[in-house]
N, C-alpha and C. Protein backbone atom coordinates (compact mmCIF):
# COMPACT_ATOMS: atom_id res chain seq x y z
N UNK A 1 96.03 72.04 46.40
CA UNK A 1 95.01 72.87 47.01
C UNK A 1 94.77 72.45 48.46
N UNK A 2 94.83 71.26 48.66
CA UNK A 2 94.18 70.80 50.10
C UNK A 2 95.61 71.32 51.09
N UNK A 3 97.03 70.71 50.40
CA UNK A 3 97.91 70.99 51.41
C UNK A 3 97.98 72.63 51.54
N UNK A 4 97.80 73.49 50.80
CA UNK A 4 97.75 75.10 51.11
C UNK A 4 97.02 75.22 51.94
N UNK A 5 95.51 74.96 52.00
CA UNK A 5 94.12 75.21 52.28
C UNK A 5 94.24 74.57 53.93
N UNK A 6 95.44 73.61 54.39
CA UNK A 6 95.82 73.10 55.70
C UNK A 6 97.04 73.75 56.13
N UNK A 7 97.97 74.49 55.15
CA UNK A 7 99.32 75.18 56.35
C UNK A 7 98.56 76.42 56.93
N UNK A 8 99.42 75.95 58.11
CA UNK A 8 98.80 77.34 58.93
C UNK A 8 99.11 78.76 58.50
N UNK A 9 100.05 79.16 57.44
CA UNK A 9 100.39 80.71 56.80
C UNK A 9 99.25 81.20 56.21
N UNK A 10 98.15 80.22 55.64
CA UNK A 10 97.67 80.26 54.82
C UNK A 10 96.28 80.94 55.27
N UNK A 11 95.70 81.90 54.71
CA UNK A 11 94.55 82.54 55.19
C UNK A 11 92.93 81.62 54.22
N UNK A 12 93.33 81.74 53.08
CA UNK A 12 92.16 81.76 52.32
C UNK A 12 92.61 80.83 51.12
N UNK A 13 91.61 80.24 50.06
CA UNK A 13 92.32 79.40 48.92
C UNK A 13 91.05 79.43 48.17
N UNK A 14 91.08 79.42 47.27
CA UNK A 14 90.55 79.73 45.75
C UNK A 14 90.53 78.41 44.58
N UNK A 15 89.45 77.45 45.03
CA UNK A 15 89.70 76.10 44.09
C UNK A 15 88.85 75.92 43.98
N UNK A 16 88.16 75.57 42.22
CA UNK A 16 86.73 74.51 42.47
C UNK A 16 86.55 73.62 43.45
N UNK A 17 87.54 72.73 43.82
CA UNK A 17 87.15 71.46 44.86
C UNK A 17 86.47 72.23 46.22
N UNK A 18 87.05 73.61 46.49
CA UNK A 18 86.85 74.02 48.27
C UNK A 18 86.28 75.20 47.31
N UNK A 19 85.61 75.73 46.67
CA UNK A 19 84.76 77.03 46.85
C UNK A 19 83.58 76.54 45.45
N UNK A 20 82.72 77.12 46.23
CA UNK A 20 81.44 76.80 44.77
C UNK A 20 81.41 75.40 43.95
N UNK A 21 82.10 74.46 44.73
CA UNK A 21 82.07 73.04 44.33
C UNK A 21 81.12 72.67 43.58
N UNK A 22 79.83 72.52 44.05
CA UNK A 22 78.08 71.83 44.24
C UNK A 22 78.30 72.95 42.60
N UNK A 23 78.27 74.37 41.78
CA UNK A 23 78.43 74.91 40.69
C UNK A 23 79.45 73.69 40.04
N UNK A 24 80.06 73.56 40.04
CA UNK A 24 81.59 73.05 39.32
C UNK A 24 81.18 71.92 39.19
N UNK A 25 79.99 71.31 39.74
CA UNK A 25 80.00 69.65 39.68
C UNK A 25 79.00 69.44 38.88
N UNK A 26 78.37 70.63 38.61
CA UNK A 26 77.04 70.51 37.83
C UNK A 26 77.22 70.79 36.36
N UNK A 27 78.66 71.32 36.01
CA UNK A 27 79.03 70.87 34.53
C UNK A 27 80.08 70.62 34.46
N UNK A 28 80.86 70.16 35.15
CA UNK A 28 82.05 69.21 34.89
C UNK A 28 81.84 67.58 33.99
N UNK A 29 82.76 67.18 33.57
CA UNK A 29 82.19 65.93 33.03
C UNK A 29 82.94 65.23 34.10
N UNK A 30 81.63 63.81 34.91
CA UNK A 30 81.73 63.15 35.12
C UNK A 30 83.13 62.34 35.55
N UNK A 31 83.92 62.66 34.91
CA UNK A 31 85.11 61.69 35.12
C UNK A 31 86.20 62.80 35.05
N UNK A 32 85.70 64.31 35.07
CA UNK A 32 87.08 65.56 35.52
C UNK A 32 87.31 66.04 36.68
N UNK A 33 88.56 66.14 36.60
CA UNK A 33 88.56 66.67 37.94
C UNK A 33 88.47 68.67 38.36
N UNK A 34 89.16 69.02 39.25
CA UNK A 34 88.76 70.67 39.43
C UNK A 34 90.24 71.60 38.73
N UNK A 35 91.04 70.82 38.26
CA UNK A 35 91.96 71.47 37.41
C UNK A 35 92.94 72.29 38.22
N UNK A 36 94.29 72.28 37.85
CA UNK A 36 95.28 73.03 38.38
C UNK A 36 95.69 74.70 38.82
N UNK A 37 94.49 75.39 38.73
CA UNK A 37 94.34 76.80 38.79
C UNK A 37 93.96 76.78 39.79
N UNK A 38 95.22 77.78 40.87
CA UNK A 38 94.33 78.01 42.31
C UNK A 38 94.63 79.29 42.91
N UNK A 39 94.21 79.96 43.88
CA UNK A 39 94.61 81.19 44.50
C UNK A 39 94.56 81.18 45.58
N UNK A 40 95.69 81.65 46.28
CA UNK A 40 95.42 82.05 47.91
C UNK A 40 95.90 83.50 48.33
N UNK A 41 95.93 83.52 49.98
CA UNK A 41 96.07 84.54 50.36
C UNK A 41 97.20 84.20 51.33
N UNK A 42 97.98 84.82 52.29
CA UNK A 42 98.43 84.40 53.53
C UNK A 42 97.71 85.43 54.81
N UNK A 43 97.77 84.52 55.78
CA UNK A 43 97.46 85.40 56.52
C UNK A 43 98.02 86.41 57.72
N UNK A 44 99.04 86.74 57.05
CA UNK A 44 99.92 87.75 57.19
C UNK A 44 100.52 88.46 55.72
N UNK A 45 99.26 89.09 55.47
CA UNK A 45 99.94 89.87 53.76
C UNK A 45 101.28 90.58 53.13
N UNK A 46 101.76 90.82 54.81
CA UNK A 46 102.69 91.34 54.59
C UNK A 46 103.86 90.96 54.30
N UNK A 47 103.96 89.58 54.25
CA UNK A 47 104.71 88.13 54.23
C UNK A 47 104.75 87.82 52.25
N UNK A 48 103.86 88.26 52.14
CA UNK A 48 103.42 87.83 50.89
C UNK A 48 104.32 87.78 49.67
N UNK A 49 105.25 88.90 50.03
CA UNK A 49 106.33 89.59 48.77
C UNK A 49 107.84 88.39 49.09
N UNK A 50 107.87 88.02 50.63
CA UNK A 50 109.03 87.31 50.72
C UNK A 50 108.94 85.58 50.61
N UNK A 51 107.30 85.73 50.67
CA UNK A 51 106.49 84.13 50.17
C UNK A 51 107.12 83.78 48.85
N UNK A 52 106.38 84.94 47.92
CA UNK A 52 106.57 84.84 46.50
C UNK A 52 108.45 84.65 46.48
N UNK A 53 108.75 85.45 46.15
CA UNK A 53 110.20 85.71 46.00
C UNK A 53 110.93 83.98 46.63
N UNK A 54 110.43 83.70 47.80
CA UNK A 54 110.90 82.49 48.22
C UNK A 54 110.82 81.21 47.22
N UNK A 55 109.66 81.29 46.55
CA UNK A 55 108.99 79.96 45.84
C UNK A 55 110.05 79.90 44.69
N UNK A 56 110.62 78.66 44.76
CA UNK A 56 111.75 78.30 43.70
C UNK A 56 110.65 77.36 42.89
N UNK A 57 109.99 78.07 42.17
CA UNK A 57 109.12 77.94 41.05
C UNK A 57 109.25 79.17 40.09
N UNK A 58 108.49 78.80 38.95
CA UNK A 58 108.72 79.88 37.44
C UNK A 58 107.61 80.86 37.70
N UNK A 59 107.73 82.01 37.32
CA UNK A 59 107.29 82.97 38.10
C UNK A 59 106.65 83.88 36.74
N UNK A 60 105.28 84.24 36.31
CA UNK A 60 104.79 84.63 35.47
C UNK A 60 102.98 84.85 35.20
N UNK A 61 102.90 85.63 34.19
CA UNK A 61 101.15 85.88 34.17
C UNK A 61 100.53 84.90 33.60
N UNK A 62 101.24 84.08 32.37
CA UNK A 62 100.92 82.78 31.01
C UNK A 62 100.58 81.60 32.20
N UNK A 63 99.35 80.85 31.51
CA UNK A 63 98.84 79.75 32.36
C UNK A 63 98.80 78.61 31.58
N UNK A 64 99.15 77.95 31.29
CA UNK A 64 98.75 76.27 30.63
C UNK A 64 99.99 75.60 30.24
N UNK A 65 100.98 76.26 30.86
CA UNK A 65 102.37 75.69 30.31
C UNK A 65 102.75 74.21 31.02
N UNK A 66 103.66 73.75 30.92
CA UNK A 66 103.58 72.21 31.07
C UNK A 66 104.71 72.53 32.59
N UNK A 67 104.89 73.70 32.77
CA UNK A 67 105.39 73.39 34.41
C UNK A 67 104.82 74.96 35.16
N UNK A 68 105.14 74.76 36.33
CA UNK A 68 103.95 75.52 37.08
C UNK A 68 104.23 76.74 37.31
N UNK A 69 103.67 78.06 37.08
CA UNK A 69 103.83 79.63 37.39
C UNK A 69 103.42 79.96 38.47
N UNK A 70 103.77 80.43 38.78
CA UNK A 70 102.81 81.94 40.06
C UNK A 70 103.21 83.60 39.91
N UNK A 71 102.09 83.87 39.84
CA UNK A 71 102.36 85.14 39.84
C UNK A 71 101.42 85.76 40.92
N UNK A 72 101.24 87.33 41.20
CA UNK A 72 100.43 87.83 41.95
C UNK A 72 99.54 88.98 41.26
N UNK A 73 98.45 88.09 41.18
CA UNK A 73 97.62 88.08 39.58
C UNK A 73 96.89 89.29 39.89
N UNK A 74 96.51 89.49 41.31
CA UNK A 74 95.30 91.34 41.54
C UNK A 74 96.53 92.17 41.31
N UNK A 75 98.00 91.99 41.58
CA UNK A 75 98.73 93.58 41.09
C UNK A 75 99.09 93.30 39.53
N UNK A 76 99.13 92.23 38.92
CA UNK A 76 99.49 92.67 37.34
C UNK A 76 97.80 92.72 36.85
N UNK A 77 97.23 91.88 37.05
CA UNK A 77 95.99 92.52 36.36
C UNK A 77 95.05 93.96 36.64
N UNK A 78 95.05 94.32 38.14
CA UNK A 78 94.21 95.33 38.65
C UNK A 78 95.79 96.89 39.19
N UNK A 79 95.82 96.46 38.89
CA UNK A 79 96.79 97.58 39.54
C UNK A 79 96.71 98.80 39.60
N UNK A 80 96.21 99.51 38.77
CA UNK A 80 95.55 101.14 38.70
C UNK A 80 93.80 100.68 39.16
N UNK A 81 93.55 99.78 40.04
CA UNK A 81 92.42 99.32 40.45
C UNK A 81 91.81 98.83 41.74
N UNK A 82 93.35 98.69 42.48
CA UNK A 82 93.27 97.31 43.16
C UNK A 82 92.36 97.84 44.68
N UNK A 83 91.61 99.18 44.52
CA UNK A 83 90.56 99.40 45.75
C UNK A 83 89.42 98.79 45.03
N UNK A 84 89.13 98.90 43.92
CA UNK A 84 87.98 98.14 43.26
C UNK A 84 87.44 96.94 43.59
N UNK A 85 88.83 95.64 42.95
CA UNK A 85 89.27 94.86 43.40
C UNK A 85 88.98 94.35 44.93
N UNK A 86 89.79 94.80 45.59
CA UNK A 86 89.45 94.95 47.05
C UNK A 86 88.01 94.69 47.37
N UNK A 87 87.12 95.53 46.59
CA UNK A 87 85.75 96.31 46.96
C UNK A 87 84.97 94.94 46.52
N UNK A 88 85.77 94.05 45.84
CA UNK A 88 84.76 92.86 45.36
C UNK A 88 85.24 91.60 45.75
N UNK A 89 85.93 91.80 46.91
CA UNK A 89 86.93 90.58 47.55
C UNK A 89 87.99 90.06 47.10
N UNK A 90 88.05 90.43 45.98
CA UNK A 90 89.74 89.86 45.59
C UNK A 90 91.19 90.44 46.20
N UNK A 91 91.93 90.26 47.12
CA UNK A 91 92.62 90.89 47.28
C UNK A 91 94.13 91.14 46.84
N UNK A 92 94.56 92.29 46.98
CA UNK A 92 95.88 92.87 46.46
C UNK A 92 96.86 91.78 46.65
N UNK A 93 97.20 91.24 47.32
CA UNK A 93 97.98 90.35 47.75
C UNK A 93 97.95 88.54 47.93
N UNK A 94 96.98 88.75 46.60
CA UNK A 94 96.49 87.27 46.37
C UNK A 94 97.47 86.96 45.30
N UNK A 95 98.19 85.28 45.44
CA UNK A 95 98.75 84.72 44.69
C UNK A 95 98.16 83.33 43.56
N UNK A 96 98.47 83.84 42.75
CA UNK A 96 97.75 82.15 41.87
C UNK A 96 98.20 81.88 41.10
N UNK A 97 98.44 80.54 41.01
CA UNK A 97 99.37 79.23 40.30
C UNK A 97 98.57 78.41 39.78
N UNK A 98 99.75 78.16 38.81
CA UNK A 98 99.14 77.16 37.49
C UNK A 98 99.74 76.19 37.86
N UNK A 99 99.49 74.75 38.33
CA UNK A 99 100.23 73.94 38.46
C UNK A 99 100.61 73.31 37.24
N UNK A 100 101.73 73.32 37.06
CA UNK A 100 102.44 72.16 35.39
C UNK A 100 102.46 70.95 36.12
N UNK A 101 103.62 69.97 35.53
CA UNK A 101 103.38 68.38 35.58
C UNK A 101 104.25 68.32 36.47
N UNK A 102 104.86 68.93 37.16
CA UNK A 102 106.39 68.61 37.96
C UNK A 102 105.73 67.62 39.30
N UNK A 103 106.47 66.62 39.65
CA UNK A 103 106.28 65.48 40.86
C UNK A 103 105.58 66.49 42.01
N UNK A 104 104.31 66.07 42.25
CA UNK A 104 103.61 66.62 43.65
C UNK A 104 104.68 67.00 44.96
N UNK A 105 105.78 65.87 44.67
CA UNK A 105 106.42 66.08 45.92
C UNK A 105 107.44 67.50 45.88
N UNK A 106 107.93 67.28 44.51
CA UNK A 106 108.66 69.33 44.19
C UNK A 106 107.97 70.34 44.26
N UNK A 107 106.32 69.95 44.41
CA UNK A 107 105.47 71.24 44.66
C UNK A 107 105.39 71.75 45.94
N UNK A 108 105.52 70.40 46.57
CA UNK A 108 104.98 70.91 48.21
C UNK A 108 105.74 71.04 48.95
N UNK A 109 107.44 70.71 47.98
CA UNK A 109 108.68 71.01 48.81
C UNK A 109 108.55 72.55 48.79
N UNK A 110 108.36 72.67 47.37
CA UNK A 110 108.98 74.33 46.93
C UNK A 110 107.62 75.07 48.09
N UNK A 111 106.98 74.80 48.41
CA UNK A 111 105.44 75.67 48.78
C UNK A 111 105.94 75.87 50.29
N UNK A 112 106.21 74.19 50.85
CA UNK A 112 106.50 74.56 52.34
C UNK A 112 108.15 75.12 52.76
N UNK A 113 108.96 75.35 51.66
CA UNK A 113 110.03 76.13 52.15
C UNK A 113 109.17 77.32 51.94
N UNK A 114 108.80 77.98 51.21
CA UNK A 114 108.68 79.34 50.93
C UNK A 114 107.53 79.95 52.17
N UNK A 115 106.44 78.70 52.55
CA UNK A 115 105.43 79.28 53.62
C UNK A 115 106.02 79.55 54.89
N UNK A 116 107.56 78.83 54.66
CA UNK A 116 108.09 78.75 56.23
C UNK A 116 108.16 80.38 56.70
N UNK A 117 108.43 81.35 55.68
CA UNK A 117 108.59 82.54 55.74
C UNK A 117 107.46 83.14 56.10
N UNK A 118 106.32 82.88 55.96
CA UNK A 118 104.87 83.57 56.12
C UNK A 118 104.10 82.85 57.66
């Protein structure tokens, strides 16, 4: 989350740790952390389709699997919707990943080849 939330492609990011924290801390237990579910945006949307497609990661809607997905969760979930959507800040072209167990360092390889494009 932090290294997304610092490349410059990156518009916006979607994590307990950086949004509504001070909520998240007030029933988390004590000794958890903000969990592997995150979302961003780029800030160039139009980038977004050759972002995705770039990320040599597993690519899907299923979340808790033991290695990491992304999919682009406002067009499979909202899609006959996505002005709605829109209308409540989520946007069309938001991506979000489940991180699995794979070495931090294969995440942020696979993230900063693919941002190089955005």
């Amino acid at each position: 989350a932090e290294m997304l939330a610092a490349h410059p492609a990156v518009a916006q990011i979607w994590h307990p740790s950086m949004v509504t924290r001070e909520n998240y801390d007030a029933v988390r237990k004590k000794t958890g952390g903000y969990g592997g579910l995150l979302s961003f945006v780029l800030k160039n949307p139009k980038k977004t389709g050759k972002v995705y497609d770039a990320l040599r990661l597993s690519k899907g809607p299923s979340f808790g699997t033991g290695f990491t997905l992304v999919c682009p969760y406002v067009m499979l979930a909202h899609y006959h919707e996505l002005e709605w959507a829109e209308g409540c800040g989520v946007p069309a072209h938001l991506l979000r990943v489940s991180c699995g167990l794979e070495p931090i360092g294969t995440l942020k390889a696979a993230f900063d080849e693919a941002l190089a494009l955005g």
